[in-house]
Every structure is written in structure tokens, then in C-alpha cells.
N, C-alpha and C. Protein backbone atom coordinates (compact mmCIF):
# COMPACT_ATOMS: atom_id res chain seq x y z
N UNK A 1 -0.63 10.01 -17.63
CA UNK A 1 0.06 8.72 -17.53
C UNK A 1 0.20 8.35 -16.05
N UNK A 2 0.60 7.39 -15.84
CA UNK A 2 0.20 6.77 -14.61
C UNK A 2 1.58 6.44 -14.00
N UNK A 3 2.13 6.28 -12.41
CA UNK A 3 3.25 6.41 -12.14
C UNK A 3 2.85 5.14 -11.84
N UNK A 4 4.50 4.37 -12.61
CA UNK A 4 4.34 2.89 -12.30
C UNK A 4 5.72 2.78 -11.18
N UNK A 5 5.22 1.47 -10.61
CA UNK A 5 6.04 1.10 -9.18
C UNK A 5 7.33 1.24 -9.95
N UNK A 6 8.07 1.24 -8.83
CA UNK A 6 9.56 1.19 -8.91
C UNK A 6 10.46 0.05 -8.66
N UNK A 7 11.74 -0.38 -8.99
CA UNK A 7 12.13 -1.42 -9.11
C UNK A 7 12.50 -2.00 -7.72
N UNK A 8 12.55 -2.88 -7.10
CA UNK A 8 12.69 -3.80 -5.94
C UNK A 8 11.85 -3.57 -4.73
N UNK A 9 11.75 -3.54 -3.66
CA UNK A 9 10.98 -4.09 -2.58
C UNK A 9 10.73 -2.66 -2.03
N UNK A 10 9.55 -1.86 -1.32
CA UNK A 10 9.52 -1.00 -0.48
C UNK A 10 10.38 -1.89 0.58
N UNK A 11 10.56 -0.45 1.93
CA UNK A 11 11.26 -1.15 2.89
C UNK A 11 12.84 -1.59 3.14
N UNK A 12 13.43 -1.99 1.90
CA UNK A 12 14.53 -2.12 1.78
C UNK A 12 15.46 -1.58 0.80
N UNK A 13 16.02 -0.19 0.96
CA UNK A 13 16.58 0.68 0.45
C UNK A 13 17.79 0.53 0.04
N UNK A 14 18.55 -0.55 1.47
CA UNK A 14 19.64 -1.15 1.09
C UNK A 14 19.76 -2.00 0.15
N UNK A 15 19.13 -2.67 0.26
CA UNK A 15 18.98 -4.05 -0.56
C UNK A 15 18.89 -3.73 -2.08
N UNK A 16 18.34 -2.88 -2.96
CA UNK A 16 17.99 -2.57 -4.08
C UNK A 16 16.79 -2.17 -4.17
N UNK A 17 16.02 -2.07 -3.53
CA UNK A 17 14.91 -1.41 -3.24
C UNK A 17 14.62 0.03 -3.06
N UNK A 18 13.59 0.56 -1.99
CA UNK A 18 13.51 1.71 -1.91
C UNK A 18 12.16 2.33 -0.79
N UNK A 19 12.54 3.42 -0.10
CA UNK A 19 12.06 4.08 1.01
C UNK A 19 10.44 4.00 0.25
N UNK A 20 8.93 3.39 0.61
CA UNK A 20 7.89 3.80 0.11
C UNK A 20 8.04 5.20 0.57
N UNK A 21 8.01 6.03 1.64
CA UNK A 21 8.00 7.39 2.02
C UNK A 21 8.70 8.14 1.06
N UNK A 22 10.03 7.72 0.79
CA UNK A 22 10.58 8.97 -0.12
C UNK A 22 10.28 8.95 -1.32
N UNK A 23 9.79 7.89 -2.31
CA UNK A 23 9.50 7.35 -3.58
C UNK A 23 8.50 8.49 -4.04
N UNK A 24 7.12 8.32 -2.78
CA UNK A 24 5.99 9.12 -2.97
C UNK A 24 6.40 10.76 -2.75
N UNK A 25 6.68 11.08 -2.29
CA UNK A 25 7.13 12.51 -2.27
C UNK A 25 6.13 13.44 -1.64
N UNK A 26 4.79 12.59 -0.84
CA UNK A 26 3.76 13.47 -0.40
C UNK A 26 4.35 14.00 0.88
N UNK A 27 3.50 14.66 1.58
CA UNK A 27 4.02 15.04 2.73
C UNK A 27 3.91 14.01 3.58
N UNK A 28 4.58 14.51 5.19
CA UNK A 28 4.67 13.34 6.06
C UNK A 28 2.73 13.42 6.37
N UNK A 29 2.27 14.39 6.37
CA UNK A 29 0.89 13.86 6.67
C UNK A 29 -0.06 12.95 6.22
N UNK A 30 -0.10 13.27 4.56
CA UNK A 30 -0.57 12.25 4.07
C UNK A 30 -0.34 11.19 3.45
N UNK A 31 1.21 10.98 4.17
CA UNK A 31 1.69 8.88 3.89
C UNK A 31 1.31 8.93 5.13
N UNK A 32 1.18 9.45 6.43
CA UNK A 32 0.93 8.73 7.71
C UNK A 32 -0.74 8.71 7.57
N UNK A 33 -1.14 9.80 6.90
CA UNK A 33 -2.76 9.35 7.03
C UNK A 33 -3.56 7.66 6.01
N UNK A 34 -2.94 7.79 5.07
CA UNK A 34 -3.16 6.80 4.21
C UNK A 34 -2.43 5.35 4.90
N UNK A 35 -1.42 5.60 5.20
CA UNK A 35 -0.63 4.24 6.02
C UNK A 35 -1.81 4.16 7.30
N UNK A 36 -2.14 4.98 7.86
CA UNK A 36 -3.25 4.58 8.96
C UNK A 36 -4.18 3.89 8.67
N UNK A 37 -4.59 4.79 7.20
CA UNK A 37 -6.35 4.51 6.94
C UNK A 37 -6.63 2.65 6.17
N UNK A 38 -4.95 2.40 5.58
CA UNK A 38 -4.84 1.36 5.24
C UNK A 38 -4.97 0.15 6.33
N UNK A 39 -4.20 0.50 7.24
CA UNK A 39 -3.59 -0.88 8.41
C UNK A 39 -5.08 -0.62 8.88
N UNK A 40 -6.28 0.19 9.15
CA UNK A 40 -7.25 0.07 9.79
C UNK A 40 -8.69 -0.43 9.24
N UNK A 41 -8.61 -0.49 7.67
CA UNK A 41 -9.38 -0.74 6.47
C UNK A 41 -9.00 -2.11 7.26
N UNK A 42 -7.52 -2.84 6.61
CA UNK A 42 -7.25 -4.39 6.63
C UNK A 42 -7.98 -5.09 7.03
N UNK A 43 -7.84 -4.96 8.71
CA UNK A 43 -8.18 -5.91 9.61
C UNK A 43 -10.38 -5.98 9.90
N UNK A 44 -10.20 -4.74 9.99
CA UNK A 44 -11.71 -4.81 10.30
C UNK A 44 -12.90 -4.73 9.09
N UNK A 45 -12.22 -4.57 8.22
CA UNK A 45 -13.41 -4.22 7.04
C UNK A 45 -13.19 -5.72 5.39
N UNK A 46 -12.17 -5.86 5.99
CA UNK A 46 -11.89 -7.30 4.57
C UNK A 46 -11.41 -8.39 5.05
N UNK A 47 -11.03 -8.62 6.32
CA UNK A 47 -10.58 -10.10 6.85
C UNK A 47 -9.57 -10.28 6.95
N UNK A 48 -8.36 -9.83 6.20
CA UNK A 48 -7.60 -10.59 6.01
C UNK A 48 -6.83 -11.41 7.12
N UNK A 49 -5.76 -12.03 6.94
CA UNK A 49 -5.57 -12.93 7.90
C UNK A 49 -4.20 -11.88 8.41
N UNK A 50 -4.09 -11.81 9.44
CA UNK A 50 -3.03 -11.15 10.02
C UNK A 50 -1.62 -12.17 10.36
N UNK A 51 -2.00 -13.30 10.50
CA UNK A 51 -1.02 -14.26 10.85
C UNK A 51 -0.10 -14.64 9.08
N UNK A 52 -0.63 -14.51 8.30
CA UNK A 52 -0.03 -14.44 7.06
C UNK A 52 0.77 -13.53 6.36
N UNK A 53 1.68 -13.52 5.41
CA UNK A 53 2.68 -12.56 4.93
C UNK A 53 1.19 -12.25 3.45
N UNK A 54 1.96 -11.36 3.10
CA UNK A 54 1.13 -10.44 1.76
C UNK A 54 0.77 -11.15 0.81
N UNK A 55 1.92 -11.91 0.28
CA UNK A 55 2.07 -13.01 -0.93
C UNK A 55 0.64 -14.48 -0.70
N UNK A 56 0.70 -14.38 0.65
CA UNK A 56 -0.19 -15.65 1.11
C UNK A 56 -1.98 -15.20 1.87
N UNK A 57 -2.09 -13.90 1.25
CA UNK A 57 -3.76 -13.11 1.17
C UNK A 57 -4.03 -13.86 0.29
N UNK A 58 -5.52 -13.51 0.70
CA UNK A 58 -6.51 -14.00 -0.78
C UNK A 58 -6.70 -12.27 -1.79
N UNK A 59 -6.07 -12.90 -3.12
CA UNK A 59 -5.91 -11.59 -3.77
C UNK A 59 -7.17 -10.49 -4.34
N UNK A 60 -8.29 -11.35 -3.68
CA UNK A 60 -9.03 -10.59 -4.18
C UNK A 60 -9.91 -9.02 -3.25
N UNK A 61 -9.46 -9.89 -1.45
CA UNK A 61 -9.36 -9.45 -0.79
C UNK A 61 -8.61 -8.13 -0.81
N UNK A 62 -7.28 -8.61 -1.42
CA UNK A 62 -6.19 -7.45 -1.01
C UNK A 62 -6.96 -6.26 -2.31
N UNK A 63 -7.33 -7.07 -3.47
CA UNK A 63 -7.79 -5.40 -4.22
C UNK A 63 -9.22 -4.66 -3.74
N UNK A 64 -9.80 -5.66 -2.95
CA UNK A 64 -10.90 -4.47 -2.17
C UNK A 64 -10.44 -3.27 -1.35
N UNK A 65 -9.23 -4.19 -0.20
CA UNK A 65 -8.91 -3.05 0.33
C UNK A 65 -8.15 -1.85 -0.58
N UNK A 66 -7.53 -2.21 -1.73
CA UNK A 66 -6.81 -1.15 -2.30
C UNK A 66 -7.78 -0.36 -3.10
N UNK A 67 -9.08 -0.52 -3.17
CA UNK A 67 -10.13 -0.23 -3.95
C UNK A 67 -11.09 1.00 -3.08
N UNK A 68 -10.88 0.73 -1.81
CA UNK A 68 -11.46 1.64 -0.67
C UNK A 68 -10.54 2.17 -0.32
N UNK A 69 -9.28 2.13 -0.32
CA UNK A 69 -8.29 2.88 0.34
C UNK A 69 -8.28 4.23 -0.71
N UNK A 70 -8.32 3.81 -1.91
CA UNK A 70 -8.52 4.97 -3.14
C UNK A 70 -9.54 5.51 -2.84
N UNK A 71 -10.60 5.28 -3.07
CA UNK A 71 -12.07 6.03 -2.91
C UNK A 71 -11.98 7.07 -1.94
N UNK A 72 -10.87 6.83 -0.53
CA UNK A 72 -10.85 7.93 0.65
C UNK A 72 -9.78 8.66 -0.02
N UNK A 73 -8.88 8.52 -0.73
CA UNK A 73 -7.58 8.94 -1.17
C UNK A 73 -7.78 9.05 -2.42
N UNK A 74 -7.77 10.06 -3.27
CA UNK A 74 -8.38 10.19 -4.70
C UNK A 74 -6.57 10.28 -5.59
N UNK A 75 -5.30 10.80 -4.34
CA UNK A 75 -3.81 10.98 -5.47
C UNK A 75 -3.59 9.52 -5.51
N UNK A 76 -3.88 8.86 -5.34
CA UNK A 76 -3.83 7.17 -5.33
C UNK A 76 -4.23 6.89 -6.75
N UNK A 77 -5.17 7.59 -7.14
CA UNK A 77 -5.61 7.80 -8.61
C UNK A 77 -4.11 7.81 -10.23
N UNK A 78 -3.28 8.49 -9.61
CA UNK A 78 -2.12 8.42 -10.20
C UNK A 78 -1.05 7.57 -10.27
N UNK A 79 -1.58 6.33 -9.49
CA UNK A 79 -0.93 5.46 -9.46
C UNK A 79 -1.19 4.21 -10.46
N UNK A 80 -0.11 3.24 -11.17
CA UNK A 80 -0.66 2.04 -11.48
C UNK A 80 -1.43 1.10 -10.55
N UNK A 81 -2.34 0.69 -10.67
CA UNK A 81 -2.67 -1.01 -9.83
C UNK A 81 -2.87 -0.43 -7.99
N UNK A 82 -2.44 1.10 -8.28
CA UNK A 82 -2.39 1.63 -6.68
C UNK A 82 -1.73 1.05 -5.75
N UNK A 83 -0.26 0.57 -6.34
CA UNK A 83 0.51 0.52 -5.98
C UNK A 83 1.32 0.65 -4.66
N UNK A 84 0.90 1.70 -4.20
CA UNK A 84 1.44 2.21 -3.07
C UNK A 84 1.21 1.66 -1.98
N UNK A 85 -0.73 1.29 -2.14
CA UNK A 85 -1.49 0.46 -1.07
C UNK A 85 -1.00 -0.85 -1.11
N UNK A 86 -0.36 -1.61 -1.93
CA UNK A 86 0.19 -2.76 -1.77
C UNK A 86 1.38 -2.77 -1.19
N UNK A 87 2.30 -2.10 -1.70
CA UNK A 87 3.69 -1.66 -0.77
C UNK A 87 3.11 -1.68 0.72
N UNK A 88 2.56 -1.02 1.01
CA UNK A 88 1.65 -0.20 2.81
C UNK A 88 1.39 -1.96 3.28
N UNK A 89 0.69 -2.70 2.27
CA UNK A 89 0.11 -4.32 2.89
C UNK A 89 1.40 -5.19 3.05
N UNK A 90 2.12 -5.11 2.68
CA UNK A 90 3.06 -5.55 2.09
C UNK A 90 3.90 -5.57 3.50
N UNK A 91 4.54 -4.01 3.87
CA UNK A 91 4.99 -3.93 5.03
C UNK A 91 4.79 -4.19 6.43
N UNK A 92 3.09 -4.34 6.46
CA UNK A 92 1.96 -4.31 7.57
C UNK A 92 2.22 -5.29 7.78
N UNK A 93 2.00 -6.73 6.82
CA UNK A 93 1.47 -8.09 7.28
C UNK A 93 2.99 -8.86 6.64
């Protein structure tokens, strides 16, 4: 079965939300490697617009990058919709 997102916003823990880092439970190495491999996929390999918030990508864009970010990252596999990589875009842009 597949771990589905959690209720309110990465990023804001206060708010009703919640830490993406502590949610995932991987080590600090590989959320900092995947948070790297993501913010470096973005910009140079799919376009997206950097001057824009997440909501205002072109969505088809955003599932390539979450589509290659898996392929390097196979526990991403356990995720719904890969989830995590959207949280990561989410915070970035």
C-alpha cells in the first residue's frame, strides 16, 4: 500500500501542517540528497519558471520532474503521486 500525503502544508508545522523532514523519517542524507537532486532536476532539465509559485507551473512539467526524480530515487516508489517531490517543489519555488 502506498503512503498517502498527510494533512496540511509541508513547511508549516505550526500552522496545521507538518515538517516534510520529519513526516519522511529517512535519514538526514537522503532528504538532503533527493531535496538537492530535485531543486537541480527543476531548473535545468524541465523549465520551469522560477519566478512563479508551485500552484502557477505548468502541471505537466511538474510530473516530469517528479517522474525523474523517482527513477534516481526508487523509496519514492512508496509514495502516492510521489508526493514528497511535490512538497520539495512546493517549498523551492
Amino acid at each position: 500500500k502506498l503512503i498517502p500525503k498527510p494533512k496540511g502544508e509541508a513547511g508549516r508545522p505550526g500552522s496545521g501542517g507538518y515538517s516534510l523532514q520529519e513526516v519522511l523519517a529517512w535519514s538526514e542524507k537522503t532528504y538532503e540528497t533527493v531535496v538537492v537532486s530535485t531543486r537541480l532536476i527543476m531548473p535545468k532539465k524541465k523549465h520551469l519558471d522560477l519566478s512563479k509559485s508551485y500552484s502557477k507551473q505548468d502541471k505537466k512539467l511538474v510530473k516530469e520532474i517528479c517522474e525523474e526524480v523517482r527513477k534516481e530515487y526508487r523509496i519514492l516508489d512508496d509514495y502516492k503521486n510521489y508526493w514528497p517531490v511535490h512538497d520539495m517543489l512546493k517549498l523551492h519555488l
